[in-house]
C-alpha atoms as a PDB file:
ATOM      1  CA  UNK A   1     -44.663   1.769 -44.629  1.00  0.00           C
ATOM      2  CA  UNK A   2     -41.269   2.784 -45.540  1.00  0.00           C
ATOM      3  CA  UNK A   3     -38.429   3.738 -43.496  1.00  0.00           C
ATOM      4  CA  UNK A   4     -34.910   5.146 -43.605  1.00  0.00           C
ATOM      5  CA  UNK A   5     -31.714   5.453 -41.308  1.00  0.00           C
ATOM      6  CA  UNK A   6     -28.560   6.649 -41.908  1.00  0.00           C
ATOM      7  CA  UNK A   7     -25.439   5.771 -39.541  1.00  0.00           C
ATOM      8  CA  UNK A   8     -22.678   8.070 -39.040  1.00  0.00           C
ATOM      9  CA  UNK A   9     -19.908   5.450 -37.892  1.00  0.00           C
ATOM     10  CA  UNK A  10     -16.353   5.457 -37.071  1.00  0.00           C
ATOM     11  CA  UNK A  11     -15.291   3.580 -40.486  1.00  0.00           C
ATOM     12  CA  UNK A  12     -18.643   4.458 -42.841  1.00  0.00           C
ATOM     13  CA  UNK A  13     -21.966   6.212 -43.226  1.00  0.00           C
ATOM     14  CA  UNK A  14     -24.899   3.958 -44.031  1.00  0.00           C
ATOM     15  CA  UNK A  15     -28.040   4.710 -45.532  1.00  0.00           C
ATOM     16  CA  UNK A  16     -30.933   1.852 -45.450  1.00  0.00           C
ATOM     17  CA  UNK A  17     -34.114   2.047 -46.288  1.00  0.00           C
ATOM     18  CA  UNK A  18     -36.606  -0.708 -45.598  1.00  0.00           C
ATOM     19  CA  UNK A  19     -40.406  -1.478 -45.682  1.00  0.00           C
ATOM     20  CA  UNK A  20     -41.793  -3.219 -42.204  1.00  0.00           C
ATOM     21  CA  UNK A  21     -44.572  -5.225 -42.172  1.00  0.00           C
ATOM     22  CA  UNK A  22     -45.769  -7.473 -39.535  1.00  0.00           C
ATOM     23  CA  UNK A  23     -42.212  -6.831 -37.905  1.00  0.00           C
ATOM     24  CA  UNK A  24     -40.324  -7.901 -40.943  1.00  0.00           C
ATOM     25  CA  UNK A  25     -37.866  -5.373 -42.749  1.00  0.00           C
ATOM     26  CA  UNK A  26     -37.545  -5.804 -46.646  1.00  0.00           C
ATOM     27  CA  UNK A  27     -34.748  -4.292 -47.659  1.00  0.00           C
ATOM     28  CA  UNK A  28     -35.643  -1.722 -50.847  1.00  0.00           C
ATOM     29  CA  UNK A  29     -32.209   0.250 -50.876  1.00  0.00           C
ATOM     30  CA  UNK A  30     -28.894   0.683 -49.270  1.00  0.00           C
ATOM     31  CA  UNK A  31     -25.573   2.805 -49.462  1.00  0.00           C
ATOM     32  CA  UNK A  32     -22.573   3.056 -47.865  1.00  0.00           C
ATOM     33  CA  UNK A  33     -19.255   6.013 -48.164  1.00  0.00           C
ATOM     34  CA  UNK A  34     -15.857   5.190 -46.070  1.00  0.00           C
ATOM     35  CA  UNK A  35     -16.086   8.908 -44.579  1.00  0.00           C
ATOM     36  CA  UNK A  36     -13.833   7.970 -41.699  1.00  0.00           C
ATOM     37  CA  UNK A  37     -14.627  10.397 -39.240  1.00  0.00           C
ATOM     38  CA  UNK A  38     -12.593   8.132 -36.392  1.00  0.00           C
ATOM     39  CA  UNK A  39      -9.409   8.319 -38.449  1.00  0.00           C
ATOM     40  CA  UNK A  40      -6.969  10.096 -36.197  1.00  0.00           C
ATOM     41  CA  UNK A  41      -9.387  10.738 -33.390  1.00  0.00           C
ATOM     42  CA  UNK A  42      -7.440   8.733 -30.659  1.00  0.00           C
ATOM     43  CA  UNK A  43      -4.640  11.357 -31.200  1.00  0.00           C
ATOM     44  CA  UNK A  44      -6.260  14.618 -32.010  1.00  0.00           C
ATOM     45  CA  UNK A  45      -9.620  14.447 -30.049  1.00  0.00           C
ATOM     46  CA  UNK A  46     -10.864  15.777 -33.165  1.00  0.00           C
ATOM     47  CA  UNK A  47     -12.732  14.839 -36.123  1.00  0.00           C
ATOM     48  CA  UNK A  48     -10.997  16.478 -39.042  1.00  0.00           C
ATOM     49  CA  UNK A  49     -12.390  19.702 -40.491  1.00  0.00           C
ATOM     50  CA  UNK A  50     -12.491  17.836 -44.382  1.00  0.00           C
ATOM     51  CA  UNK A  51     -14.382  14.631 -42.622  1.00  0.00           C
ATOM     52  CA  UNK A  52     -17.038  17.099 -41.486  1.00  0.00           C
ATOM     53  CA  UNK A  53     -17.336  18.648 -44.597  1.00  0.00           C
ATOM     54  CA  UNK A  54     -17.253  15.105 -46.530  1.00  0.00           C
ATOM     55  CA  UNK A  55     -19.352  13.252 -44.187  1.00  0.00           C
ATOM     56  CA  UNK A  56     -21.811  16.555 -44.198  1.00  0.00           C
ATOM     57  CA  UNK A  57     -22.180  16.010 -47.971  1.00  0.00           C
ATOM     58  CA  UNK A  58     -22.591  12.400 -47.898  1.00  0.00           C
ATOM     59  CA  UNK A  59     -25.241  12.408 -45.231  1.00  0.00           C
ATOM     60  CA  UNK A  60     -27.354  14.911 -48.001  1.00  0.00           C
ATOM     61  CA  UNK A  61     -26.718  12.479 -50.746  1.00  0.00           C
ATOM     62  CA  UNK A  62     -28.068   9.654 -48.867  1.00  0.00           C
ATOM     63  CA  UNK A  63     -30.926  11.511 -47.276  1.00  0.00           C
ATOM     64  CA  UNK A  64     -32.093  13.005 -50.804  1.00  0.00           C
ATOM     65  CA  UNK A  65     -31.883   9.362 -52.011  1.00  0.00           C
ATOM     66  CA  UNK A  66     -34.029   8.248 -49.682  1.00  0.00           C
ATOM     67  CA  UNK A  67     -36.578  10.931 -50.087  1.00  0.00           C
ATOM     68  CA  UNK A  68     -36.781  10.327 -53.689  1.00  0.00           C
ATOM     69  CA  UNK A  69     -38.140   6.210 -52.738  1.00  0.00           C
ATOM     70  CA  UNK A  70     -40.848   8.147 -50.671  1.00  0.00           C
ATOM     71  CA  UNK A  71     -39.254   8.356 -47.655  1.00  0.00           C
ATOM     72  CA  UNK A  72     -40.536  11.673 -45.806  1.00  0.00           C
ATOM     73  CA  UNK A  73     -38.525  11.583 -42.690  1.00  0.00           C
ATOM     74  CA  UNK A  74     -34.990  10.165 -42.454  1.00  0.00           C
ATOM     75  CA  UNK A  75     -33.956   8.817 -38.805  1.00  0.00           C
ATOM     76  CA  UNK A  76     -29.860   9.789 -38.959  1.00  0.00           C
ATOM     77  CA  UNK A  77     -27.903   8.573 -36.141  1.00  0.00           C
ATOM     78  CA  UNK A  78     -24.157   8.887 -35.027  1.00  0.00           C
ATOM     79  CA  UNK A  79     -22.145   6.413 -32.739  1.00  0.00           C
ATOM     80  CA  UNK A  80     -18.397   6.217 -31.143  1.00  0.00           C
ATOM     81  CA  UNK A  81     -16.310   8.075 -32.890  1.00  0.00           C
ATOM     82  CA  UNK A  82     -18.811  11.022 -32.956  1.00  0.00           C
ATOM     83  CA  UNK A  83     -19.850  10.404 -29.536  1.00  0.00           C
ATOM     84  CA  UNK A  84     -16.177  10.964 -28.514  1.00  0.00           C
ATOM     85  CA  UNK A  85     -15.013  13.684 -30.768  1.00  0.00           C
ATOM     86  CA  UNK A  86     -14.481  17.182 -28.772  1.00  0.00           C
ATOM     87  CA  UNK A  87     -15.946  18.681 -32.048  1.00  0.00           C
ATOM     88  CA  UNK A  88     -18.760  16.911 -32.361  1.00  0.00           C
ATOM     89  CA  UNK A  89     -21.514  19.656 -32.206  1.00  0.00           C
ATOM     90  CA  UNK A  90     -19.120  21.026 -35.743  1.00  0.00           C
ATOM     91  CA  UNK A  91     -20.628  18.331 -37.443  1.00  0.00           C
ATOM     92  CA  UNK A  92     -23.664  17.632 -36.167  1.00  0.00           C
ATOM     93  CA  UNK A  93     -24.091  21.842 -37.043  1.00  0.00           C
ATOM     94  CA  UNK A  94     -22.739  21.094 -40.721  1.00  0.00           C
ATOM     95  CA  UNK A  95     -25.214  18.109 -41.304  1.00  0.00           C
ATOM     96  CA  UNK A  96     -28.078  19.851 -40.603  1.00  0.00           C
ATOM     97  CA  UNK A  97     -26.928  22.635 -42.455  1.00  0.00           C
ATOM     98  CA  UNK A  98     -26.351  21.138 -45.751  1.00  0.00           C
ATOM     99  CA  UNK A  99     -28.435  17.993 -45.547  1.00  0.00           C
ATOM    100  CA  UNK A 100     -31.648  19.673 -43.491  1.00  0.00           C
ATOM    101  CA  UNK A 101     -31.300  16.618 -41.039  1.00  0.00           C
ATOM    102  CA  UNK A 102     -31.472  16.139 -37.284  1.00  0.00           C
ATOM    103  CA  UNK A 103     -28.545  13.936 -35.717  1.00  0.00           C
ATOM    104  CA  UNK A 104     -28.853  11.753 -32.909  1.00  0.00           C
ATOM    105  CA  UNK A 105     -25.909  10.602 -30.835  1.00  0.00           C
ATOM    106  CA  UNK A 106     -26.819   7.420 -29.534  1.00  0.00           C
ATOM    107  CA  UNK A 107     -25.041   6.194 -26.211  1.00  0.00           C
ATOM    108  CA  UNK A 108     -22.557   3.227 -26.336  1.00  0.00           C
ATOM    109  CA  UNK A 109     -25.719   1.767 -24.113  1.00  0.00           C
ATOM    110  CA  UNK A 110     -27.944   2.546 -26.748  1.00  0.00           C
ATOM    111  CA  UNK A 111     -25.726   1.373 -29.631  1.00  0.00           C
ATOM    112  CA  UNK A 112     -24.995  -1.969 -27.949  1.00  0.00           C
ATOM    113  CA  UNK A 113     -29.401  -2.253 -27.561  1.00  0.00           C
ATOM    114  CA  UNK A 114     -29.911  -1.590 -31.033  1.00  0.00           C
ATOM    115  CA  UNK A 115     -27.453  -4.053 -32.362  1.00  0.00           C
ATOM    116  CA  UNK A 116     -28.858  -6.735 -30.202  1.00  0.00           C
ATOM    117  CA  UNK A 117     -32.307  -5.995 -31.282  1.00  0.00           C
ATOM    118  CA  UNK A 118     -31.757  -5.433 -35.138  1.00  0.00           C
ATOM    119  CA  UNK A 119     -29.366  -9.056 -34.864  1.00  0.00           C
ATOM    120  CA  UNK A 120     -31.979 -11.346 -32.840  1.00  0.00           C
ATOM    121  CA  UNK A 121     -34.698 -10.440 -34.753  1.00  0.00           C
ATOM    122  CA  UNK A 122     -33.037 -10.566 -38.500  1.00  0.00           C
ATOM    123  CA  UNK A 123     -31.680 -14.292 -38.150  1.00  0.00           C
ATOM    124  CA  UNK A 124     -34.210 -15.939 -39.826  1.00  0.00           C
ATOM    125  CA  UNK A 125     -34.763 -18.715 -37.687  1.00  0.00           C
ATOM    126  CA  UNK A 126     -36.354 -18.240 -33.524  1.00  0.00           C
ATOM    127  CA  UNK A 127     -33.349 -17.447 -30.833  1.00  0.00           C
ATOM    128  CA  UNK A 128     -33.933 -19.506 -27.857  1.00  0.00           C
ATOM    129  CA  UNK A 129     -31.950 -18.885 -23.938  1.00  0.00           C
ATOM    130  CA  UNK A 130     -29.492 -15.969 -24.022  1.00  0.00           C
ATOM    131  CA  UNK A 131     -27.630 -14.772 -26.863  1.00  0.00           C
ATOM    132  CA  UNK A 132     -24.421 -12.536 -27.016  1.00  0.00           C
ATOM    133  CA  UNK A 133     -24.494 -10.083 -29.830  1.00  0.00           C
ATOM    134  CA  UNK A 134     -20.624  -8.235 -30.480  1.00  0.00           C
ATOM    135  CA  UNK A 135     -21.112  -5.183 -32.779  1.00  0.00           C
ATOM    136  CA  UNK A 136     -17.207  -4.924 -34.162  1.00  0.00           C
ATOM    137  CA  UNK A 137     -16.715  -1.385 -35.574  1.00  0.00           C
ATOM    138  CA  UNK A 138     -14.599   1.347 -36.058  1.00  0.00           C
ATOM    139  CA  UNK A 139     -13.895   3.186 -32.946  1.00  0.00           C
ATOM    140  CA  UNK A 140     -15.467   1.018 -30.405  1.00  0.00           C
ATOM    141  CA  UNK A 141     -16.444  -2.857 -30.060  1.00  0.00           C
ATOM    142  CA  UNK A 142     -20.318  -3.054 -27.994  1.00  0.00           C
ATOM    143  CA  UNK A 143     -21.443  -6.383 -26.156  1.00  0.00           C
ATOM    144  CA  UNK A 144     -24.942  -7.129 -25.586  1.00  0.00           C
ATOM    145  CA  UNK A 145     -26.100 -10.049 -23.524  1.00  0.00           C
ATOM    146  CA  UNK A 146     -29.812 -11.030 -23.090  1.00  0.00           C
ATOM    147  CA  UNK A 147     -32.878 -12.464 -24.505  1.00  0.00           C
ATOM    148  CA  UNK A 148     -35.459 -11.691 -27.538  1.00  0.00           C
ATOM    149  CA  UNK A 149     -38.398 -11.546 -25.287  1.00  0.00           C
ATOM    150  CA  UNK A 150     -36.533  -9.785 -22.142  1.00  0.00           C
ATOM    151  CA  UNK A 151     -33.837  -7.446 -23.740  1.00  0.00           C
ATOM    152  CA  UNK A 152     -30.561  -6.818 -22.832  1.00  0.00           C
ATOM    153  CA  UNK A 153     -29.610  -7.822 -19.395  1.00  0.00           C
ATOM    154  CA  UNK A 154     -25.675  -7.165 -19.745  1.00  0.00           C
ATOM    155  CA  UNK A 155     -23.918  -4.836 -21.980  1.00  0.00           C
ATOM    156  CA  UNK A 156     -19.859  -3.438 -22.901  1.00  0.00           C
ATOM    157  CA  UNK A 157     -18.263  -0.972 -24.353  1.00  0.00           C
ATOM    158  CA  UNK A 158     -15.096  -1.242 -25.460  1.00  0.00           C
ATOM    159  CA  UNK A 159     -13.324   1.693 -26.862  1.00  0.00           C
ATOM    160  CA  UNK A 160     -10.947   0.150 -29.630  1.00  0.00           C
ATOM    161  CA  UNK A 161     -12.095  -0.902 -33.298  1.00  0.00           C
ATOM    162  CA  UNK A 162     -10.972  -2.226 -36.450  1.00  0.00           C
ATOM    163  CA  UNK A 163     -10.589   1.550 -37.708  1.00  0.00           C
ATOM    164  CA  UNK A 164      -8.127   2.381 -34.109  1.00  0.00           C
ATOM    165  CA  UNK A 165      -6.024  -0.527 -35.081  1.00  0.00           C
ATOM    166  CA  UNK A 166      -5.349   0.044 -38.324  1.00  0.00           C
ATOM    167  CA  UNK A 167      -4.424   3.669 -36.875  1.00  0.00           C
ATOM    168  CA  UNK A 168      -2.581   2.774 -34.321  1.00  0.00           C
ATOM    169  CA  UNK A 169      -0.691  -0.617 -34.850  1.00  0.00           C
ATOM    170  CA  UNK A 170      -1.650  -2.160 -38.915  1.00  0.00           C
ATOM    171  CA  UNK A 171       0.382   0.625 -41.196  1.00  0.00           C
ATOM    172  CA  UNK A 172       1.941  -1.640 -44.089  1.00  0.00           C
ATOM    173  CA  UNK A 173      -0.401  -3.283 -46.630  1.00  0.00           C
ATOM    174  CA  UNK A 174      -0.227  -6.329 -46.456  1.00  0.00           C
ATOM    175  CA  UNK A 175       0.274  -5.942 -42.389  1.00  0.00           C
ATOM    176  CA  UNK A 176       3.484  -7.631 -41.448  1.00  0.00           C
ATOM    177  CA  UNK A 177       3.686  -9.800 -38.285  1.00  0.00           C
ATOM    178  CA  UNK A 178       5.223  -7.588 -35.923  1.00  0.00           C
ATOM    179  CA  UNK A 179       2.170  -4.461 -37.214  1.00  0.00           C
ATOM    180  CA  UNK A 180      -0.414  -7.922 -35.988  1.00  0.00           C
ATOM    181  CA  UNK A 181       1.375  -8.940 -33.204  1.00  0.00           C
ATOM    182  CA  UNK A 182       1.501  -5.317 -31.801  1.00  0.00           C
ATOM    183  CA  UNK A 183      -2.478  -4.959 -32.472  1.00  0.00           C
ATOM    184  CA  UNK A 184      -3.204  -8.237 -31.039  1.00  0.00           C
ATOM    185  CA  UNK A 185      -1.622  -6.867 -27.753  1.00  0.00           C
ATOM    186  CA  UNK A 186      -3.735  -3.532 -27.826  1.00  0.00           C
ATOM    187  CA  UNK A 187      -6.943  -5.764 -28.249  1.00  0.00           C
ATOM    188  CA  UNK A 188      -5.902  -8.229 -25.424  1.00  0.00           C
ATOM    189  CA  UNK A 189      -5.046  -5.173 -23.006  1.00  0.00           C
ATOM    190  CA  UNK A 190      -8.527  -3.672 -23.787  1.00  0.00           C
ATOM    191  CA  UNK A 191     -10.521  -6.719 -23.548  1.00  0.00           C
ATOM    192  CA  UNK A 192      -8.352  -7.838 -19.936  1.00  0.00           C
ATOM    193  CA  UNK A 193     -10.843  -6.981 -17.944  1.00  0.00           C
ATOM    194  CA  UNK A 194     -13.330  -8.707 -20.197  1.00  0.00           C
ATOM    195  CA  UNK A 195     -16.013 -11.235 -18.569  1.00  0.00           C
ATOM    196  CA  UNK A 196     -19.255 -12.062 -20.459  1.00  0.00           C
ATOM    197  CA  UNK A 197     -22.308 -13.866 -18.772  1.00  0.00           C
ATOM    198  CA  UNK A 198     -23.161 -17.541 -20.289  1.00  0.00           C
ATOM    199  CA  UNK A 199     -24.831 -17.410 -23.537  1.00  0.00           C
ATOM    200  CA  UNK A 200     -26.134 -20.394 -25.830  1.00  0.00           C
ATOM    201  CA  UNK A 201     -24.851 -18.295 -28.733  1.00  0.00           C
ATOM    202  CA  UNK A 202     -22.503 -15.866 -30.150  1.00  0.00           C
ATOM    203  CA  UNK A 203     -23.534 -13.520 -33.100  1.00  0.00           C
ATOM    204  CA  UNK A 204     -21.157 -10.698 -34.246  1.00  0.00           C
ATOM    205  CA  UNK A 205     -22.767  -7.706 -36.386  1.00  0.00           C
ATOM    206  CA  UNK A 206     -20.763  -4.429 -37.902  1.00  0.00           C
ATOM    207  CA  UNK A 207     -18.808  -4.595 -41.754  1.00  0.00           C
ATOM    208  CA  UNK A 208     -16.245  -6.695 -40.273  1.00  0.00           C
ATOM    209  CA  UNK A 209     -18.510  -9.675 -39.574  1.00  0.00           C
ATOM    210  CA  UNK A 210     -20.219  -9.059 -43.198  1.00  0.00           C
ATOM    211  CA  UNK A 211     -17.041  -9.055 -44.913  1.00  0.00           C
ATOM    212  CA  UNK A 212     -15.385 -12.036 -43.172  1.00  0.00           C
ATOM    213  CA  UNK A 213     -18.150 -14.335 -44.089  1.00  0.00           C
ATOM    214  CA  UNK A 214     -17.357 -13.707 -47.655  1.00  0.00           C
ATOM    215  CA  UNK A 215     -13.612 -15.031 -46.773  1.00  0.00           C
ATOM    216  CA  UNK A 216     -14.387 -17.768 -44.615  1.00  0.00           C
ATOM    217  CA  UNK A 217     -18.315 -18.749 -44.285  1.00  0.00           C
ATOM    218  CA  UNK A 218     -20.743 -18.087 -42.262  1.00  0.00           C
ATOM    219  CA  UNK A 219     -19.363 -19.194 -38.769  1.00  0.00           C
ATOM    220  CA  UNK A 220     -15.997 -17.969 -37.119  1.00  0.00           C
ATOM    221  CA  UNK A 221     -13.743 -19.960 -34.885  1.00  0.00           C
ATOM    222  CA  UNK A 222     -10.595 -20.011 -33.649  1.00  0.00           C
ATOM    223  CA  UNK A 223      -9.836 -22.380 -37.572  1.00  0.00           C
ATOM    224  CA  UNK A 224     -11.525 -19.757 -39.715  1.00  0.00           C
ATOM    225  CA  UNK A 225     -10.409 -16.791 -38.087  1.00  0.00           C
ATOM    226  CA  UNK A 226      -7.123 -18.036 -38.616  1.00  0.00           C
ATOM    227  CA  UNK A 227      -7.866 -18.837 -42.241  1.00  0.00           C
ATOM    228  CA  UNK A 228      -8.709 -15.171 -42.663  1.00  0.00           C
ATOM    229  CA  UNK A 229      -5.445 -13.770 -41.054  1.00  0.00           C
ATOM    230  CA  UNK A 230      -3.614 -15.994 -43.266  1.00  0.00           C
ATOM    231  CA  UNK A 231      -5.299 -14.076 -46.118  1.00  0.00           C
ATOM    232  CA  UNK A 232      -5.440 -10.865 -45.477  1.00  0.00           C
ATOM    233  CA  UNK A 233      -1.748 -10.879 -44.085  1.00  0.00           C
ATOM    234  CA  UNK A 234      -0.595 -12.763 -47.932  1.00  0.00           C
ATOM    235  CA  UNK A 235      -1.918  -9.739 -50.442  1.00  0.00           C
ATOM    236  CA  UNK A 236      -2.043  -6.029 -50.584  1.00  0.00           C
ATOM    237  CA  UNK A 237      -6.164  -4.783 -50.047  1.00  0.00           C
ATOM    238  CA  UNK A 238      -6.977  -4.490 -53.709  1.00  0.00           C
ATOM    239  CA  UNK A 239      -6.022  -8.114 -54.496  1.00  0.00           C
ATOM    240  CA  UNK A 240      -7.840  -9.337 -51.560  1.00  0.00           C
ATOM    241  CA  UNK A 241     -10.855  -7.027 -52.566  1.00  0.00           C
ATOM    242  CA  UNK A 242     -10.806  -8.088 -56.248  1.00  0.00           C
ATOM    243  CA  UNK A 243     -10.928 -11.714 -54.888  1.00  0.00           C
ATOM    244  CA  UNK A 244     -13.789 -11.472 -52.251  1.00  0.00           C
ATOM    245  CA  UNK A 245     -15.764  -8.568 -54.217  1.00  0.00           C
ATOM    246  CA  UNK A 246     -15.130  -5.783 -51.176  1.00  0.00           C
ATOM    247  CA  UNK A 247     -14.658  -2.305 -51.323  1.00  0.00           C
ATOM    248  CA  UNK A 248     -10.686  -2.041 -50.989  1.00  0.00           C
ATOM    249  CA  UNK A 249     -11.084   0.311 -47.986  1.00  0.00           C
ATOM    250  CA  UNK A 250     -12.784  -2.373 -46.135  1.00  0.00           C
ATOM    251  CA  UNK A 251     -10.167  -4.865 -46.649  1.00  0.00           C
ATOM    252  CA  UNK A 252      -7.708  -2.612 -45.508  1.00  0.00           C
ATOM    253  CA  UNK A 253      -9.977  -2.612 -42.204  1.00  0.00           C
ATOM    254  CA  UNK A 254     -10.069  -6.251 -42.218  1.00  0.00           C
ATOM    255  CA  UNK A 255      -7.595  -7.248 -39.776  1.00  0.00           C
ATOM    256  CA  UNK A 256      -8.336  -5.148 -37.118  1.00  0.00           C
ATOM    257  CA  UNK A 257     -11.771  -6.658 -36.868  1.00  0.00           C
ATOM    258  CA  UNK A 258     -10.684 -10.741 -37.506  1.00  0.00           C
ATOM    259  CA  UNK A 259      -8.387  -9.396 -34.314  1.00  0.00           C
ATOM    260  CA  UNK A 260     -11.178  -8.677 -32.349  1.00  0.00           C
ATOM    261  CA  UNK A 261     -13.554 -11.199 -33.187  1.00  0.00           C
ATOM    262  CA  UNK A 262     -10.287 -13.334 -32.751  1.00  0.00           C
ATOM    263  CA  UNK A 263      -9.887 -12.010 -29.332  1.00  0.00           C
ATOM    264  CA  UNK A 264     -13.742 -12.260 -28.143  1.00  0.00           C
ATOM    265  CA  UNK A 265     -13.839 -15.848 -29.317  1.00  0.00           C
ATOM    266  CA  UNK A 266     -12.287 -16.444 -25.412  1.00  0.00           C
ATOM    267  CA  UNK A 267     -14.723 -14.735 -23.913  1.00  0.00           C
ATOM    268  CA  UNK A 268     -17.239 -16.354 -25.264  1.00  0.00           C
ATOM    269  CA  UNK A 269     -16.404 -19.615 -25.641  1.00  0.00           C
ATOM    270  CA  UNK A 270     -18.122 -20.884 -28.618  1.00  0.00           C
ATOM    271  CA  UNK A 271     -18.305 -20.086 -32.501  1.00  0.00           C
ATOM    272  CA  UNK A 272     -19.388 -16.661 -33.483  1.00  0.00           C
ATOM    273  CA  UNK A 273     -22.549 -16.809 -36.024  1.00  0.00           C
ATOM    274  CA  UNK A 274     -22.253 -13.936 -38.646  1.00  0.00           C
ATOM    275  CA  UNK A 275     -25.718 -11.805 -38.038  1.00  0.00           C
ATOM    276  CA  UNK A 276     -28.169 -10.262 -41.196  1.00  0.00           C
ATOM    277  CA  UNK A 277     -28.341  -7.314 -39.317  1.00  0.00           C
ATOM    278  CA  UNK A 278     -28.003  -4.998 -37.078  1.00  0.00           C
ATOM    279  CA  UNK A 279     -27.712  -1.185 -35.500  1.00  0.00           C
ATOM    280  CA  UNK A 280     -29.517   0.076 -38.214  1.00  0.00           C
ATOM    281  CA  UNK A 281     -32.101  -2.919 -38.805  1.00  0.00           C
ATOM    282  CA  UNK A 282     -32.850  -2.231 -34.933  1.00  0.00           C
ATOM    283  CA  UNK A 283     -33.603   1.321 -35.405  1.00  0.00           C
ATOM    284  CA  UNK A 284     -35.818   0.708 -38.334  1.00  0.00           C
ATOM    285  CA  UNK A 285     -37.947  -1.967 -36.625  1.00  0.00           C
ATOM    286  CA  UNK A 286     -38.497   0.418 -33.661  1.00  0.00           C
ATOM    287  CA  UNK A 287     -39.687   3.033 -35.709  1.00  0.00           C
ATOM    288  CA  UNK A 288     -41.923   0.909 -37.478  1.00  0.00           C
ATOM    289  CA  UNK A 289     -43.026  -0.863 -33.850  1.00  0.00           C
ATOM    290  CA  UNK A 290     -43.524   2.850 -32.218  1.00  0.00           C
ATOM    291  CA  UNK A 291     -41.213   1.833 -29.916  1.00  0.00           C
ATOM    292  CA  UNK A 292     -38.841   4.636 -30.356  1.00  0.00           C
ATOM    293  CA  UNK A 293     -39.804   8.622 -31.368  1.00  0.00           C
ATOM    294  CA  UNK A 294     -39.377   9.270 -35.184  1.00  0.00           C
ATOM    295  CA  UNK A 295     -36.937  12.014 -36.539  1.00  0.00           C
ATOM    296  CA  UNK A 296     -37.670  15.202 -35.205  1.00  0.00           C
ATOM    297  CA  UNK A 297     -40.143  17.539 -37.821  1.00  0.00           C
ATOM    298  CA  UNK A 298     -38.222  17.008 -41.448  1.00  0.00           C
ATOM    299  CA  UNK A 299     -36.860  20.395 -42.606  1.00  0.00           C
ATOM    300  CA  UNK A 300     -36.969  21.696 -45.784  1.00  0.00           C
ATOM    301  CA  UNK A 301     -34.304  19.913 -48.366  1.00  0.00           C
ATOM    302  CA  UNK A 302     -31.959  22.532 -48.883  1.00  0.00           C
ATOM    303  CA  UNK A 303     -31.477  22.912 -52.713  1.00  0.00           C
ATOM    304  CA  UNK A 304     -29.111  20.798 -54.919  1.00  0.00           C
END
């Protein structure tokens, strides 16, 4: 059977759609929009009235896509920068009014449970003992500690992401070191109180995991990760996207998130793997397992 989710997000909204058999996902179609709906938000409270409407309009592009592969219900799903937003019923009102969608606001709980479950069961090889998996994203960093047959047994929230630092601290393109040195002190006072249980392994999930592995491989450490600041602090975003083959917005994202996983490599204390999936891969292979209720009753697609 086929299923679809799309992920309202502090940085971008994600559509995938995936077939699950025997608890396997196969991948048949995926899309992604920098709609930014965290941009700002640590000032204003507010998510700006042009994101709704954008974000709105992207959600019913997505949603129709998915429809036309066969898709008859479409599981949408929004997570920190919505959850915090003092207008967030505005735009969960003006997606289901132009895209004929429910929207679910998942808890940072929730979201840090997904990502763990979509990352230990995508790696393509068994997890054995206790794995950490670090969801970097826009608005918020989660941390989920626990086992593939138990669960999660420990879990964070951390309310600063690649999308708040480049906000707050990373202005100039390339960043310069004063811009880094300023975010790396944000990230260190938000993580301070930081203490992870004992893991055998490390696995970070989210678009700034993805798009590192493209600069440095498949494993982060303290080398690497240093490797990729050197980068992205050397060229303006286009150049480093037109090298690497990323969407320029995400490289302008970039450092934010090598600072975090940067920053987390402490509190773990080993190399980070870079996952095949997760939030979204977790809500698809619940749906598929039963283990979560589907969208509510699919309204009527409004007309193009």
């Amino acid at each position: 059977m086929t299923y679809a989710c799309i992920d309202i997000g502090s940085n971008t909204t994600r559509l995938l759609v995936a077939e699950c058999r025997d608890g396997r996902l196969r991948e048949l179609a995926s899309q992604r929009a920098y709609t930014r709906v965290g941009k700002g938000l640590r000032a204003s409270g507010r998510i700006p009235p042009e994101k709704i409407v954008d974000t709105a309009e992207v959600v019913r592009t997505q949603a129709r896509f998915a429809r036309e592969l066969g898709v008859r219900e479409v599981a949408v799903v929004a997570t920190a920068a919505v959850r915090e937003a003092a207008n967030r019923d505005e735009l969960v009102a003006a997606i289901g009014r132009v895209a004929r969608v429910e929207v679910e606001i998942l808890s940072d709980q929730e979201e840090a449970r997904l990502a763990f479950v979509g990352a230990t069961k995508t790696l393509g090889a068994p997890v054995l003992g206790t794995v950490a998996v670090l969801d970097i994203g826009g608005g918020s960093v989660e941390i989920a500690v626990g086992t593939v047959a138990d669960g999660v047994s420990w879990w964070r929230s951390i309310p600063v992401g690649s999308g708040t630092l480049l906000d707050l601290h990373l202005k100039s393109d390339p960043p310069r070191d004063a811009e880094l040195e300023a975010a790396r002190a944000e990230v260190a006072e938000a993580f301070a109180d930081l203490e992870t249980p004992p893991t055998g392994g490390a696995v970070a999930v989210g678009g700034s995991a993805r798009s590192l592995r493209r600069l440095v491989g498949q494993e982060l450490d303290r080398g690497t990760l240093a490797r990729a600041l050197e980068i992205l602090a050397s060229a303006r975003a286009p150049e480093i996207a037109e090298r690497f083959d990323l969407d320029p917005e995400r490289a302008r994202l970039l450092p934010g998130g090598a600072l975090l996983l940067d920053s987390l490599l402490d509190r773990v204390g080993q190399p980070i793997a870079v996952g095949q999936g997760g939030l979204r891969e977790g809500l698809l292979l619940e749906l598929a397992g039963g283990l979560r209720p589907g969208p509510g009753a699919a309204l009527a697609e409004s007309p193009p």
